[in-house]
N, C-alpha and C. Protein backbone atom coordinates (compact mmCIF):
# COMPACT_ATOMS: atom_id res chain seq x y z
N UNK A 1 62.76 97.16 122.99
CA UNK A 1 62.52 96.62 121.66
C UNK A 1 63.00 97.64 120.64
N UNK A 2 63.81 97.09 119.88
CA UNK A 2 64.82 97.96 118.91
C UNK A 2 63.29 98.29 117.61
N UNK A 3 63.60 99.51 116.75
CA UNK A 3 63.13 99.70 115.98
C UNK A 3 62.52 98.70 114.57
N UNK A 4 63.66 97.72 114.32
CA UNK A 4 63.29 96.56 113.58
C UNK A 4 62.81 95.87 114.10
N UNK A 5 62.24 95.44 114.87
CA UNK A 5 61.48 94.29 115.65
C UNK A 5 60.26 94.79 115.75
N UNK A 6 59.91 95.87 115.41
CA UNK A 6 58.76 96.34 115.15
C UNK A 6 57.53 95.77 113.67
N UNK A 7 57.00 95.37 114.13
CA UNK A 7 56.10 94.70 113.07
C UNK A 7 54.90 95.67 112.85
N UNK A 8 54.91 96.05 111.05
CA UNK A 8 54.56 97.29 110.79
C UNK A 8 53.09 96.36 109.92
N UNK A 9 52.04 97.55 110.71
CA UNK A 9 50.74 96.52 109.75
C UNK A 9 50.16 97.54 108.13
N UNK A 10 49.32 96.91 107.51
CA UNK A 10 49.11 97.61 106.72
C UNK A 10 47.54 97.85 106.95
N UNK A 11 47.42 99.32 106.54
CA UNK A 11 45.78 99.53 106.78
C UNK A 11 44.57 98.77 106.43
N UNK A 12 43.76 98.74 107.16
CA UNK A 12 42.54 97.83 107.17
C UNK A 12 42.02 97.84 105.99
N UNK A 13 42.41 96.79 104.87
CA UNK A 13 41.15 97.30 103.34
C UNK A 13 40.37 96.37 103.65
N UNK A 14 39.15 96.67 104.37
CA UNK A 14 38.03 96.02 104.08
C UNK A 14 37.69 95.80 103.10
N UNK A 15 37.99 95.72 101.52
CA UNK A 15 37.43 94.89 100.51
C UNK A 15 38.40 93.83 100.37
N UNK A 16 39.67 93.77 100.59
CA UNK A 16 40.94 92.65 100.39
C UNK A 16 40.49 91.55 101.97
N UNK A 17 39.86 92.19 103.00
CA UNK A 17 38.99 91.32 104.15
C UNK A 17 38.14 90.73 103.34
N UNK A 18 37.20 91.30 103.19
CA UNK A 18 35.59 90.64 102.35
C UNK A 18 36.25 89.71 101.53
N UNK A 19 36.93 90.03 100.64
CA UNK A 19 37.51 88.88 99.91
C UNK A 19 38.09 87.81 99.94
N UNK A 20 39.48 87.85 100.99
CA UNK A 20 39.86 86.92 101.43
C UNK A 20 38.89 85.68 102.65
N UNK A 21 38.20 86.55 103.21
CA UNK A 21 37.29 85.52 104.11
C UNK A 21 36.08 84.88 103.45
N UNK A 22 35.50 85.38 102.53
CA UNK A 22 34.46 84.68 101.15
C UNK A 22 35.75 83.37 101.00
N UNK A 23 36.29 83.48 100.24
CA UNK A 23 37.50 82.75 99.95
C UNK A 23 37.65 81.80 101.04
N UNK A 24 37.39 81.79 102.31
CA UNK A 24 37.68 80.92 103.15
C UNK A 24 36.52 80.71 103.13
N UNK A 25 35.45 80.74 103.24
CA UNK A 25 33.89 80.24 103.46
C UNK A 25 33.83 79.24 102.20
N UNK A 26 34.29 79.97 101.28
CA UNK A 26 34.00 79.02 100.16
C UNK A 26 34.87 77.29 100.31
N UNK A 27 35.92 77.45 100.54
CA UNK A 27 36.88 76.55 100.84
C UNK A 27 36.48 75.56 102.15
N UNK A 28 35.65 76.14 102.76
CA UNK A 28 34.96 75.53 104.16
C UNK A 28 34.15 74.66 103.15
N UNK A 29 32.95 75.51 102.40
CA UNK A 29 31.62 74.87 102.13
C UNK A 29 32.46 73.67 100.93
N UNK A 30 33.44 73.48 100.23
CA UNK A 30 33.75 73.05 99.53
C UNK A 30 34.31 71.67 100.51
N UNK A 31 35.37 71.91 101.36
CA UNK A 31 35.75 70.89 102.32
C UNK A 31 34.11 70.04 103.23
N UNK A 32 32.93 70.93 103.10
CA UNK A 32 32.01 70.26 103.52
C UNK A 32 31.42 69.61 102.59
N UNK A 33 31.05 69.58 101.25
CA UNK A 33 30.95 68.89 100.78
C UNK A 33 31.34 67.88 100.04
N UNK A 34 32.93 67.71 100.24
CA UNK A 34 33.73 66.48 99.76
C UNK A 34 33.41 65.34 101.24
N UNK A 35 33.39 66.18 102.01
CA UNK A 35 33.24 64.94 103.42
C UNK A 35 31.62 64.13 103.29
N UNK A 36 30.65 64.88 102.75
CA UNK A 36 29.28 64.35 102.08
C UNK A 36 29.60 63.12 101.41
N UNK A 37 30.35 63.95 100.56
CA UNK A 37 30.31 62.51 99.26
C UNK A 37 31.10 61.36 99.85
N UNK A 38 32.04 61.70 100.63
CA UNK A 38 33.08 60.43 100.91
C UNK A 38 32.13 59.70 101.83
N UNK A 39 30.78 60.29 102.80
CA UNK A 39 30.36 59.71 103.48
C UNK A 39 28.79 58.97 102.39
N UNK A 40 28.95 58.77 101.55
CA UNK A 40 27.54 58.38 100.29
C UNK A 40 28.38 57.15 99.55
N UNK A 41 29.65 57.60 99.87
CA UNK A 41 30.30 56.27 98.68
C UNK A 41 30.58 55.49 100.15
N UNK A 42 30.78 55.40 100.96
CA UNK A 42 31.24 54.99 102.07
C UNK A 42 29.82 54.06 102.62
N UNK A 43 28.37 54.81 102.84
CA UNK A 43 27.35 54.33 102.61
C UNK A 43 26.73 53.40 102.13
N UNK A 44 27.49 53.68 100.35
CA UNK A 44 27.02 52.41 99.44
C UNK A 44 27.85 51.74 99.78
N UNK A 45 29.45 51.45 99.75
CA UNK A 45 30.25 50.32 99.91
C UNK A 45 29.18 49.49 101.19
N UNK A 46 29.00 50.02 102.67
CA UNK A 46 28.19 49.52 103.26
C UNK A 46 26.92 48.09 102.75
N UNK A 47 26.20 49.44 102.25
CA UNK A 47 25.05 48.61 101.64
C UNK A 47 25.35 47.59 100.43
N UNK A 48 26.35 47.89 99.98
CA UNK A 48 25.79 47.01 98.91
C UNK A 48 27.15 45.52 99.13
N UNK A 49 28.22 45.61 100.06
CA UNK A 49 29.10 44.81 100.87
C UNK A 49 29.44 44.41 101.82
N UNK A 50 28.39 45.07 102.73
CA UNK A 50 28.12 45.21 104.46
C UNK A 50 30.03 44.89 104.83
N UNK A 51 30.69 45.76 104.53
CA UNK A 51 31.52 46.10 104.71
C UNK A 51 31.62 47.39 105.76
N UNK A 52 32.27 47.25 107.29
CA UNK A 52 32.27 48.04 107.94
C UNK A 52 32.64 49.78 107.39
N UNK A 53 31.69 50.61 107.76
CA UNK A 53 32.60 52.14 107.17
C UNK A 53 33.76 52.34 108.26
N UNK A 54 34.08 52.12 109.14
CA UNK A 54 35.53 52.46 110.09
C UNK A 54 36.31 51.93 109.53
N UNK A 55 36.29 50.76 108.61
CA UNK A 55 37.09 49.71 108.14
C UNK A 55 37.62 50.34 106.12
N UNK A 56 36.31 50.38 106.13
CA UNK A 56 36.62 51.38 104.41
C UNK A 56 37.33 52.78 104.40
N UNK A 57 37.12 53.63 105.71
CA UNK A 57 37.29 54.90 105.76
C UNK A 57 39.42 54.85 106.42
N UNK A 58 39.44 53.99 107.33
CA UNK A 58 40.66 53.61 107.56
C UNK A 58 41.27 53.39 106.41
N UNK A 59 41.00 51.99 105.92
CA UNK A 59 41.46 51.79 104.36
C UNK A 59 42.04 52.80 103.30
N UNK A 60 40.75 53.35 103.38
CA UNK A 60 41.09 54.59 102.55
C UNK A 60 41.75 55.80 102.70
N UNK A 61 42.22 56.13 104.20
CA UNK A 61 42.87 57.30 104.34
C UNK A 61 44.40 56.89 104.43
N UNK A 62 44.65 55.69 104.55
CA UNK A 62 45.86 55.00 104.43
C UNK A 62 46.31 54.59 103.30
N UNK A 63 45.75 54.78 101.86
CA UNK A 63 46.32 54.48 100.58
C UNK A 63 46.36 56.20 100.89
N UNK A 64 45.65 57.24 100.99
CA UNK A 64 45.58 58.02 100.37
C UNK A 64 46.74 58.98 101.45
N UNK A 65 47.56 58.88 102.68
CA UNK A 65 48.29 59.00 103.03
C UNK A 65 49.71 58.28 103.08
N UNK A 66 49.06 56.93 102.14
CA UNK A 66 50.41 56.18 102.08
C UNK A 66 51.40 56.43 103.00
N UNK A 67 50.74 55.56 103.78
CA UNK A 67 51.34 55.44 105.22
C UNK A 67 51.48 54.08 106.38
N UNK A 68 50.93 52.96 105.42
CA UNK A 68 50.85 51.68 105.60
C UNK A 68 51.88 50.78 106.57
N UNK A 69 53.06 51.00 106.69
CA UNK A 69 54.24 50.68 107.14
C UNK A 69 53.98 51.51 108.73
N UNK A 70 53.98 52.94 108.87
CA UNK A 70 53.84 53.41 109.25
C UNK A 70 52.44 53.03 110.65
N UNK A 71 51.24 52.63 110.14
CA UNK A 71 50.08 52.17 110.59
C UNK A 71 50.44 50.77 111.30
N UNK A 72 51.05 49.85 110.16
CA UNK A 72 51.65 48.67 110.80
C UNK A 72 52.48 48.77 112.18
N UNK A 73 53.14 49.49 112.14
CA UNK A 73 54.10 49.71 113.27
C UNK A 73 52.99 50.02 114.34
N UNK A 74 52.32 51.43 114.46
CA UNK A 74 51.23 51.17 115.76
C UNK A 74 50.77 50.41 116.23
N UNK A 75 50.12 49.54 115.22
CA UNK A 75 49.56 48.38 115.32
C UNK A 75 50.24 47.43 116.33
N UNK A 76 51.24 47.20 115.70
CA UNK A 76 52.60 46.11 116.42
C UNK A 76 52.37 46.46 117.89
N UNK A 77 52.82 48.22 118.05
CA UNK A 77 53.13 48.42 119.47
C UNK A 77 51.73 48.63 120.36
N UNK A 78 50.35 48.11 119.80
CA UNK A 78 49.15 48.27 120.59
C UNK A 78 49.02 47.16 120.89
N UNK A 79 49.60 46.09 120.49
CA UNK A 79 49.40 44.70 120.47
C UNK A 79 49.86 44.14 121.48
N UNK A 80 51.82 44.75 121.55
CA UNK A 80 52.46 44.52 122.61
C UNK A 80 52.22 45.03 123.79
N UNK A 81 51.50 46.26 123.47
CA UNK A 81 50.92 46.84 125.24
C UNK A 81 49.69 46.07 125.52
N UNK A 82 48.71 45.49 124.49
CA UNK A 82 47.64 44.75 125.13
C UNK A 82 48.01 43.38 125.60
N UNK A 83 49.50 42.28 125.16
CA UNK A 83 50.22 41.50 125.46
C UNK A 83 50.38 42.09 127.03
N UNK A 84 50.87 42.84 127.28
CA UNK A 84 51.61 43.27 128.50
C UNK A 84 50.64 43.57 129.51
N UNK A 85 49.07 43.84 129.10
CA UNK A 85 48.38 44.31 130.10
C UNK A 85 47.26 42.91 130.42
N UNK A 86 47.30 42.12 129.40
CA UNK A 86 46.44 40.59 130.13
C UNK A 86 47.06 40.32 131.12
């Protein structure tokens, strides 16, 4: 292994650690509580439309990935393998 291929680290600053991993905890507890709320509005749609949540939560990750075309197509080809397996 030639001299440049050497991957050179930089010393341990445990305060730029502490910091950056707070920073990820925070971003955790933040990603945990958006999944709360999506699961409270998801809840009420329930209750108050007895509207399936697999059915709202699908729904919804498919506008919000706009990916519809995409979904359709699986669809198609789960159809044709359950065609193929009666």
């Amino acid at each position: 292994m030639s001299q440049s291929d050497t991957k050179v680290f930089k010393a341990l600053d445990k305060t730029d650690i502490n910091d950056k991993v707070t920073r990820i905890i925070d971003q955790l507890q933040i990603q945990e509580d958006a999944r709360n709320i999506v699961n409270e509005i998801i809840k009420e749609i329930k209750e108050n439309y007895d509207l399936s949540p697999s059915v709202v939560r699908a729904a919804a990750n498919i506008l919000y990935k706009r990916n519809k075309e995409e979904v359709e197509e699986k669809n198609e080809q789960v159809e044709d393998l359950l065609t193929l397996c009666r």
